[in-house]
C-alpha atoms as a PDB file:
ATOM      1  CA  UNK A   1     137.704  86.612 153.291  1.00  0.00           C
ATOM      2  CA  UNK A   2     136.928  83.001 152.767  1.00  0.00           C
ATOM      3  CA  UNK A   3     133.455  82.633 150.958  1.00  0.00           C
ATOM      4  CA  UNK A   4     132.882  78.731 150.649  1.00  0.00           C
ATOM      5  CA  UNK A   5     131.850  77.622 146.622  1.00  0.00           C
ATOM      6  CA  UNK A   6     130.438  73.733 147.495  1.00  0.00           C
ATOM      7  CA  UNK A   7     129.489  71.969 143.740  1.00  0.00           C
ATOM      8  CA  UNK A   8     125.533  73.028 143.361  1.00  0.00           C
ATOM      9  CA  UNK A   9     123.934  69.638 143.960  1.00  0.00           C
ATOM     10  CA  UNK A  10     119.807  70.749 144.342  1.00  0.00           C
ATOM     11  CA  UNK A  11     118.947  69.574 140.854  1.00  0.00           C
ATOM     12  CA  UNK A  12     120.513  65.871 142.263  1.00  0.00           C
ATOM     13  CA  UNK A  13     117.346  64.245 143.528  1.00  0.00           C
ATOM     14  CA  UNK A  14     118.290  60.239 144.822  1.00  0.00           C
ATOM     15  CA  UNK A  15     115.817  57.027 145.023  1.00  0.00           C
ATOM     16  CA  UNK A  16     114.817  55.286 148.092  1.00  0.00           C
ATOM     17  CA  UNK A  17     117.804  52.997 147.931  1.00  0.00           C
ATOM     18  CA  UNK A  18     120.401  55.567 147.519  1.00  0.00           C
ATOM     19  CA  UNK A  19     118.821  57.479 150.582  1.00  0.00           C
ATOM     20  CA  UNK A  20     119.039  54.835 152.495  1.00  0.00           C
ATOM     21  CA  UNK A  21     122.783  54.140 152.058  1.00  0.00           C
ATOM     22  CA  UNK A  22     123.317  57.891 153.056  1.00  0.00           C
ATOM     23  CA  UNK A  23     122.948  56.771 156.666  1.00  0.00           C
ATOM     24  CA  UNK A  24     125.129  53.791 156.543  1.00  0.00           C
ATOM     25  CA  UNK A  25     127.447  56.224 154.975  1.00  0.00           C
ATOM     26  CA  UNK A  26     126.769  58.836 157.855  1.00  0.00           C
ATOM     27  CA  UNK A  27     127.591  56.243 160.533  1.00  0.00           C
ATOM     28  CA  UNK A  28     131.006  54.773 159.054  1.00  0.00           C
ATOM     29  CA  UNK A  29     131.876  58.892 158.322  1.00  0.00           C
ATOM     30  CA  UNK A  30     131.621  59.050 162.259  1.00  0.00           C
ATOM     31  CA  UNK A  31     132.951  55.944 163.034  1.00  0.00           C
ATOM     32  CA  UNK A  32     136.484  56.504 161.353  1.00  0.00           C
ATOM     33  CA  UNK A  33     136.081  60.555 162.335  1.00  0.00           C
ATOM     34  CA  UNK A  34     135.622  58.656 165.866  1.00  0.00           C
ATOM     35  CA  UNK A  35     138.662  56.178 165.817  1.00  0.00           C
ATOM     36  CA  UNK A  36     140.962  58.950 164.175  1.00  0.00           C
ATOM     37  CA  UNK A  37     140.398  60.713 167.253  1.00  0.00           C
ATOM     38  CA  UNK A  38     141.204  57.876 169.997  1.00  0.00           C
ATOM     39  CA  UNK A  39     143.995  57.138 167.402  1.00  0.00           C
ATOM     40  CA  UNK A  40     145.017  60.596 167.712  1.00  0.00           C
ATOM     41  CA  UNK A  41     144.844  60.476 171.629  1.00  0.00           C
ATOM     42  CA  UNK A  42     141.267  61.828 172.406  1.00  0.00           C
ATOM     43  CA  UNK A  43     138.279  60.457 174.891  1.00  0.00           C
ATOM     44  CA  UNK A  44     135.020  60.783 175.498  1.00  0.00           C
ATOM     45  CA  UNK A  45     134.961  63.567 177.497  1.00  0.00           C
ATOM     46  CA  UNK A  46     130.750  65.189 178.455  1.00  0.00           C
ATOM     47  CA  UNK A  47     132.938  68.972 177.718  1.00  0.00           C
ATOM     48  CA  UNK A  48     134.897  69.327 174.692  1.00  0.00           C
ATOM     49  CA  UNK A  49     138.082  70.323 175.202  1.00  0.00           C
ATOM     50  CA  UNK A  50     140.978  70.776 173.198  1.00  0.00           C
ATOM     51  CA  UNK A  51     143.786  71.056 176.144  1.00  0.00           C
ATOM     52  CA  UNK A  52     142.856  67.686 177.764  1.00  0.00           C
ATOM     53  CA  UNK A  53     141.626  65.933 174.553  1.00  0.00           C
ATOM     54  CA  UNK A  54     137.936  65.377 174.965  1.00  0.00           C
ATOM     55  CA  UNK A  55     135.029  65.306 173.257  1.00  0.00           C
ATOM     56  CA  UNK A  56     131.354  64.166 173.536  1.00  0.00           C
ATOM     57  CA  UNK A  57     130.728  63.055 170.626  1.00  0.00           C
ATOM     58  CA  UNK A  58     133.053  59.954 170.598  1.00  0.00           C
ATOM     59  CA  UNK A  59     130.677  57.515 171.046  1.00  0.00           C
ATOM     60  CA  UNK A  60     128.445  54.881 169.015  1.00  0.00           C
ATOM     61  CA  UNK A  61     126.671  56.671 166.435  1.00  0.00           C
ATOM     62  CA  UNK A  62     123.258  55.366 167.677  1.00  0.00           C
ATOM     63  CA  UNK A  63     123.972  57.379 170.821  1.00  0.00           C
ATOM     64  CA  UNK A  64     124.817  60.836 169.097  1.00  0.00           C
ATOM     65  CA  UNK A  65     121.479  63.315 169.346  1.00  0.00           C
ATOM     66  CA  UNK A  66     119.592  64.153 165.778  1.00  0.00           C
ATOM     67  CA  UNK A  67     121.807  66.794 165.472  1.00  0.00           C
ATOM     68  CA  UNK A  68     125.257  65.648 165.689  1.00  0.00           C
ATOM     69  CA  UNK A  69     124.354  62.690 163.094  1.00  0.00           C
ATOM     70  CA  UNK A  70     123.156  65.074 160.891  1.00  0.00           C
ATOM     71  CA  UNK A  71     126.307  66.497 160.807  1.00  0.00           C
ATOM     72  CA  UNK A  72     127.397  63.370 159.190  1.00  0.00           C
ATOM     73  CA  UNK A  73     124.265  62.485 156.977  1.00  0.00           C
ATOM     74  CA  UNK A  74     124.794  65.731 155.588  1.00  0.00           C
ATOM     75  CA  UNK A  75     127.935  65.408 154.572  1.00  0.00           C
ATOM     76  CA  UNK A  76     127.137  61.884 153.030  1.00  0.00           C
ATOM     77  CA  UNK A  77     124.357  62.993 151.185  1.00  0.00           C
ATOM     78  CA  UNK A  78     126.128  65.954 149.804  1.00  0.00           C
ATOM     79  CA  UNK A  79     128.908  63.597 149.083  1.00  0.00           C
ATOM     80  CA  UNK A  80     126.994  61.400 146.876  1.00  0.00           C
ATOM     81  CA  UNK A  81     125.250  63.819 145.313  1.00  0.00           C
ATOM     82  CA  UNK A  82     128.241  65.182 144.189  1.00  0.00           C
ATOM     83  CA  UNK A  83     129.860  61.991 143.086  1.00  0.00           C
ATOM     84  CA  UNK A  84     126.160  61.617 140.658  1.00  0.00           C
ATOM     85  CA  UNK A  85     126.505  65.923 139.714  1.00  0.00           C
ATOM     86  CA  UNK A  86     130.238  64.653 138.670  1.00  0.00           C
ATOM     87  CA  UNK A  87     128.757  61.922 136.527  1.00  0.00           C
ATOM     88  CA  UNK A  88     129.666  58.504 138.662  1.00  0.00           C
ATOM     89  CA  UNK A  89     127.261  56.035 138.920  1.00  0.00           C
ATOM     90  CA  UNK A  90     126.471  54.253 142.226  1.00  0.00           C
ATOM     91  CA  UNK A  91     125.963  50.288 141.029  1.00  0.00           C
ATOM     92  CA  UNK A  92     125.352  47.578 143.940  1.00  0.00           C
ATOM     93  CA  UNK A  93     126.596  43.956 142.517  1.00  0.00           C
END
């Protein structure tokens, strides 16, 4: 059985700034999971479903509920915690 192993990142604690780009990273992570989608044939559909290629959530990230964008912060903040537990630096010129 599959037993998931994700890089420990809870010692990884980021500044104001770096929060902050987590959500601009959240809303581009659903914005090219959206257009992969319509690229792929899907639409907004109010019922997911895989036989007629539907789903609810493709729409503008500001219109997603809490929970579906934290779906996607989650993933960006665990994604840029693990690029900082790997070492990387995030610089802004």
């Amino acid at each position: 059985m599959y037993v998931p192993k994700p890089i420990d990142t809870t010692d990884i604690v980021l500044s104001d700034d770096i929060q902050k780009l987590t959500e601009l990273i959240a809303k581009n992570t659903h914005e090219r999971w959206a257009l992969q989608k319509i690229n792929d044939g899907w639409t907004y559909g109010e019922v997911f479903s895989y036989e007629n290629k539907t789903h609810p959530c493709i729409l503008e990230y500001e219109s997603l509920s809490e929970g579906d964008k934290d779906y996607d912060r989650i993933t960006s903040l665990e994604t840029i915690k693990t690029l900082l537990k790997l070492g990387y630096k995030i610089t802004k010129d």
